[in-house]
Protein backbone atom coordinates (compact mmCIF):
# COMPACT_ATOMS: atom_id res chain seq x y z
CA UNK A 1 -4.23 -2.47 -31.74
CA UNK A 2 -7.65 -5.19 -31.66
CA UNK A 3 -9.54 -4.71 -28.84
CA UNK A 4 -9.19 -6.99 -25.69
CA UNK A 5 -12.88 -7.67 -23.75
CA UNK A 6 -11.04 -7.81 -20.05
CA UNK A 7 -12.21 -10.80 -18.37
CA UNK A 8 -14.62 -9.20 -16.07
CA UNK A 9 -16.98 -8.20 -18.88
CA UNK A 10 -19.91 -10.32 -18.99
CA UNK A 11 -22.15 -9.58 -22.23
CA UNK A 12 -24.87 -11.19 -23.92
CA UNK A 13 -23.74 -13.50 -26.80
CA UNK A 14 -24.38 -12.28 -30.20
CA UNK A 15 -27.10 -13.86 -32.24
CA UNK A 16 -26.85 -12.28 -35.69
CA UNK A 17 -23.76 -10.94 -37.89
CA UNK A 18 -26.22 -8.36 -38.73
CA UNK A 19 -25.57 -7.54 -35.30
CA UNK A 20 -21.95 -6.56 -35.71
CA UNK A 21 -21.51 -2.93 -37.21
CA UNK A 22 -18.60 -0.85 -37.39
CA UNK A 23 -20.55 1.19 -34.74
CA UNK A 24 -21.10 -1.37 -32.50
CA UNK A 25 -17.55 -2.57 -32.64
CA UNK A 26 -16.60 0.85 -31.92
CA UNK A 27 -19.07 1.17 -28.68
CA UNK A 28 -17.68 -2.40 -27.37
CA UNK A 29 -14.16 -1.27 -27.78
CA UNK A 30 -14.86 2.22 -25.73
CA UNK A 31 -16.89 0.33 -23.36
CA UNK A 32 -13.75 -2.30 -22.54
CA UNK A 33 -11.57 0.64 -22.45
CA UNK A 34 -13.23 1.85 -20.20
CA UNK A 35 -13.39 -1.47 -17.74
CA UNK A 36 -9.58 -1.86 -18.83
CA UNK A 37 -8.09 1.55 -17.11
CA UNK A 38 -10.84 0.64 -14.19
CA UNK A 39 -9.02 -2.32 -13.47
CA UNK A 40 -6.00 -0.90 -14.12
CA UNK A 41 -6.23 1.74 -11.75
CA UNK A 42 -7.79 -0.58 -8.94
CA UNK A 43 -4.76 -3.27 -9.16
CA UNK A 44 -2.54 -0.22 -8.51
CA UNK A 45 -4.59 0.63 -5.90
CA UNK A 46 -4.40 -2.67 -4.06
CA UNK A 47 -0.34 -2.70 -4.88
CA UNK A 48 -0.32 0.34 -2.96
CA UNK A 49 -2.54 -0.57 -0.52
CA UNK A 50 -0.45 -3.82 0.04
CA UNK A 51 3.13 -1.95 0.08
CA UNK A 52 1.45 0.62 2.93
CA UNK A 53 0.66 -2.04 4.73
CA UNK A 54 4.03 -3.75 4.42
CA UNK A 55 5.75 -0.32 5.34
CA UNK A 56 3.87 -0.43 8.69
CA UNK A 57 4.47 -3.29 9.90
CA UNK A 58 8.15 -2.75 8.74
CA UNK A 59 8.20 0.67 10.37
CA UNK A 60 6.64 -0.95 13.82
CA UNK A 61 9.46 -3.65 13.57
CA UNK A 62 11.97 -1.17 13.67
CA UNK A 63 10.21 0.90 16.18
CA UNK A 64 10.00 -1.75 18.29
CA UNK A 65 13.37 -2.71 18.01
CA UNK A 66 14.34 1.03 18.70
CA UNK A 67 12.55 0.82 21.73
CA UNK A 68 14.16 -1.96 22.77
CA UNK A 69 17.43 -1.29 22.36
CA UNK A 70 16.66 2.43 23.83
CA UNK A 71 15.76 0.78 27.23
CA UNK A 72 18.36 -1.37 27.29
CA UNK A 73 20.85 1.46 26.82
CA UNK A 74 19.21 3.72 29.50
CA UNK A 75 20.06 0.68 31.92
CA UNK A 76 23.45 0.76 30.79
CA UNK A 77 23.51 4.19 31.73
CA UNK A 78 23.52 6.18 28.69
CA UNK A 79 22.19 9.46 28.32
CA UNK A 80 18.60 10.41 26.77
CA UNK A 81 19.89 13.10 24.70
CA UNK A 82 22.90 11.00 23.61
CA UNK A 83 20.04 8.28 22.82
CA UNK A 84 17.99 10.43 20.88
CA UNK A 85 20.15 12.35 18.67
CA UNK A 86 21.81 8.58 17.91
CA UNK A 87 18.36 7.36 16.84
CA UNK A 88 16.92 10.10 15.16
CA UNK A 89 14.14 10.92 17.43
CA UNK A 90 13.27 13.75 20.18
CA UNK A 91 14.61 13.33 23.48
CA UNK A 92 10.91 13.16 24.89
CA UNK A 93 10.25 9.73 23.13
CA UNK A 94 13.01 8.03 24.66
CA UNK A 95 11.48 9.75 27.97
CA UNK A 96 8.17 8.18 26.86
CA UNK A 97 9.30 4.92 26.19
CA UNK A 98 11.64 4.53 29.73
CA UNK A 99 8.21 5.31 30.90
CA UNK A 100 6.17 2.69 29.17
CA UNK A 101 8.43 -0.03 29.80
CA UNK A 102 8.20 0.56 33.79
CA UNK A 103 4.94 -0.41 33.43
């Protein structure tokens, strides 16, 4: 497969053919390799960086909403255990969050 020079390579231009020996070929192609899996592995770092971030603000959204629908509940008279084994979460956060919402 030809070597690709990834876009982020700047290099001096070439001003002879005499410069252009199978050895220097060789060095340029290990050299963009090289940038290549750089860039490679820093795009999947900012993908991943990216989906975290998604995943927390999805994973406040529903905490929020948990909350929410917690409190409501508690006014309605439902137990905290009942509440907690329903959403998946110890009895003492539903205790924390009746407490943070009387403030």
């Amino acid at each position: 497969m030809p070597a690709r020079k990834p876009q982020s390579v700047i290099e001096e231009p070439i001003t002879s053919f005499d410069q252009i020996t199978p050895e220097f070929l060789a060095e340029k192609e290990r050299q963009w390799d090289d940038v290549r899996l750089k860039e490679l592995a820093l795009n999947n770092l900012k993908k991943l960086g990216q989906d975290t971030q998604k995943a927390k603000r999805e994973y406040n959204s529903l905490e929020n909403e948990s909350k929410l629908r917690a409190i409501r509940a508690l006014n309605l008279g439902y137990d905290k255990r009942e509440l907690a084994e329903a959403l998946g979460v110890p009895t003492q956060t539903i205790t924390k969050w009746a407490k943070e919402s009387n403030k």
